[in-house]
Protein backbone atom coordinates (compact mmCIF):
# COMPACT_ATOMS: atom_id res chain seq x y z
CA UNK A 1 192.29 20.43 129.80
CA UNK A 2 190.31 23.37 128.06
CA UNK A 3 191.21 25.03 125.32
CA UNK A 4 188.86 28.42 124.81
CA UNK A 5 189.22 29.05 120.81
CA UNK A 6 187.34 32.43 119.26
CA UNK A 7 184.69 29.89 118.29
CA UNK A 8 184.18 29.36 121.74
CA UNK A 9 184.15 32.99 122.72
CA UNK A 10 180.48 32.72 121.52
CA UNK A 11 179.07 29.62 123.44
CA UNK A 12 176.13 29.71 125.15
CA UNK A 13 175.74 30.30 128.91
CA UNK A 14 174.68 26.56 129.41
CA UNK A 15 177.70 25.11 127.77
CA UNK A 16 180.25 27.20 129.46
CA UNK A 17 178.09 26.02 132.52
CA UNK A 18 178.93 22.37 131.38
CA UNK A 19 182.78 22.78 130.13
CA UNK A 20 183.32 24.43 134.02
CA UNK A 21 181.38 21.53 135.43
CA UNK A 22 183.05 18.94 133.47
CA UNK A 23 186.70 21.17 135.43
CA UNK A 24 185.35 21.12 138.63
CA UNK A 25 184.15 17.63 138.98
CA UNK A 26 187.80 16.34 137.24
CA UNK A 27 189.40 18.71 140.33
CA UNK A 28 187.48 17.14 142.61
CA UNK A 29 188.46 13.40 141.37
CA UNK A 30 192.25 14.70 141.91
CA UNK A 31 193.04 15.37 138.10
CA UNK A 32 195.20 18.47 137.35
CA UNK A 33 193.25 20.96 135.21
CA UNK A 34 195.03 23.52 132.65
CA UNK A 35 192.64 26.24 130.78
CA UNK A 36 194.69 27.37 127.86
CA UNK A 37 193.64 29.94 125.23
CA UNK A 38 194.53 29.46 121.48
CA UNK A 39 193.32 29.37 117.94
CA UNK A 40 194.21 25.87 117.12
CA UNK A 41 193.40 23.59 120.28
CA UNK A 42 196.28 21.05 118.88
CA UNK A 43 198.77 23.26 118.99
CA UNK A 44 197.90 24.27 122.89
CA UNK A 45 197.70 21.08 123.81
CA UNK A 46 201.39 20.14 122.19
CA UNK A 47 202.65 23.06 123.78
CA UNK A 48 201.37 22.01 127.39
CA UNK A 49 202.59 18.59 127.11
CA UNK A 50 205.85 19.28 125.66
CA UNK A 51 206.00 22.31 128.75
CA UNK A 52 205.10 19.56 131.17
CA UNK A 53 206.88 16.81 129.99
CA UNK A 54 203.70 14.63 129.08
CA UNK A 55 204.46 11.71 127.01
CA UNK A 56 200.53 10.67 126.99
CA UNK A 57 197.38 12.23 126.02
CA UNK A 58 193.76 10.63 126.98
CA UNK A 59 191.54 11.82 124.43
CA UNK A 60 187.40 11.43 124.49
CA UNK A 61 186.39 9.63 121.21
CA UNK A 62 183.16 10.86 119.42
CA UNK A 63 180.62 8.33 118.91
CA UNK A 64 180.18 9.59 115.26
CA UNK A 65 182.39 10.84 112.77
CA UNK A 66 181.62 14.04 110.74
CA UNK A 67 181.64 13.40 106.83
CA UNK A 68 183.46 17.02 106.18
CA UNK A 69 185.44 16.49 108.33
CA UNK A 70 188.69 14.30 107.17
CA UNK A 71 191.08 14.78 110.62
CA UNK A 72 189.86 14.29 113.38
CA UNK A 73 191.61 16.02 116.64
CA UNK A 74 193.60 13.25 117.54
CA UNK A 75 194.90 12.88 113.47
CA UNK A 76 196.10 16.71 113.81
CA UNK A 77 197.69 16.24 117.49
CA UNK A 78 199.10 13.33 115.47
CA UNK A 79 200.59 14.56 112.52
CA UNK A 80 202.26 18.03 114.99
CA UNK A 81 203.50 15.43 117.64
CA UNK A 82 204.07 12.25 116.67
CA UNK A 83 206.54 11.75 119.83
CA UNK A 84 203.25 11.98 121.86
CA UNK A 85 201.33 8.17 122.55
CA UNK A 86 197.51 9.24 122.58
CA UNK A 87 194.66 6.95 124.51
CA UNK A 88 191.71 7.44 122.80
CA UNK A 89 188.18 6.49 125.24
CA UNK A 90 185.04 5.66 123.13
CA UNK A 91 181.99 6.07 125.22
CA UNK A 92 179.85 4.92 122.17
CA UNK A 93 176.58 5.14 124.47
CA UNK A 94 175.35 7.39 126.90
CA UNK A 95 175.32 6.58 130.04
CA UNK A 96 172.10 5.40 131.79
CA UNK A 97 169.57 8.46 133.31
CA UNK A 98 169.92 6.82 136.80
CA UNK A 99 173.72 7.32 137.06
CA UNK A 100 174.62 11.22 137.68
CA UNK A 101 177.80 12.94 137.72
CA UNK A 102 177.85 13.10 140.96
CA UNK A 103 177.20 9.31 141.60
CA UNK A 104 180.26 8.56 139.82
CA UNK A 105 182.07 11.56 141.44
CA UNK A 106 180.82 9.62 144.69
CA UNK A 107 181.80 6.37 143.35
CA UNK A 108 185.35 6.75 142.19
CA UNK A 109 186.28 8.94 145.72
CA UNK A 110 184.74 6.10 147.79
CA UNK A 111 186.69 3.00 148.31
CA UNK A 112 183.84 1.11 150.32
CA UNK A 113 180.16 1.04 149.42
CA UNK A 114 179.25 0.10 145.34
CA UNK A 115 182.20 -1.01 143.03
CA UNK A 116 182.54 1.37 140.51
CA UNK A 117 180.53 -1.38 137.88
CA UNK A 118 177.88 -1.24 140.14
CA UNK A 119 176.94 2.33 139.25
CA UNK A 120 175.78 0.74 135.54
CA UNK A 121 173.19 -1.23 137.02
CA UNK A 122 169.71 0.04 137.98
CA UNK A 123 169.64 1.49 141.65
CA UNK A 124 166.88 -1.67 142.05
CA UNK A 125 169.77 -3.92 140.84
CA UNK A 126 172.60 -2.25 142.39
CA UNK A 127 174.11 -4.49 145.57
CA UNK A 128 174.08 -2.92 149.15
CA UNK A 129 177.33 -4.04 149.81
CA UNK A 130 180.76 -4.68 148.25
């Protein structure tokens, strides 16, 4: 899900190349997409779970925490919808240069070929078979 915000009115060309990206490749793994427009991304995304009858959210974790920053996103979502269970997925590292989107695109629509753990290992280190 995307929320476009004023604030995001203003983003470069590159990162609204990246946030479309980021929609295409989840369409392309089979997830359902939703771009919403609002001032206060919380309050979108309550409102399209409580329209859809979502009782979970999957959020992305930062790595780092902002020190002005008191709430996080998930805290607000929290405090308008406590009814809602939230999943919240640290990736605390990048991942490595050698594994692309589209290798892991590749990966997770495969069933044969590399396991999905596979991808994390080196392509020199990577098994040829399952």
């Amino acid at each position: 899900m995307y929320v476009e915000t004023p604030a995001l009115h203003r983003c470069t060309g590159e990162k609204t190349s990246a946030i479309l990206s980021a929609l295409r490749l989840a369409q392309e793994l089979g997830a359902e997409t939703a771009t919403l427009s609002d001032p206060a991304e919380e309050k979108a995304v309550v409102r399209y779970a409580r329209e859809h009858n979502l009782g979970k959210i999957i959020l992305g974790r930062p790595a780092s925490r902002r020190w002005w920053r008191r709430e996080t996103f998930a805290d607000r979502l929290a405090r308008i919808a406590p009814e809602l269970d939230q999943v919240l997925v640290a990736l605390d590292a990048p991942p490595p240069a050698h594994l692309t989107t589209r290798r892991i695109a590749a990966l997770l629509k495969t069933s044969g070929g590399y396991r999905f753990r596979d991808a994390w290992l080196p392509p020199r280190y990577a098994p040829l078979s399952p």
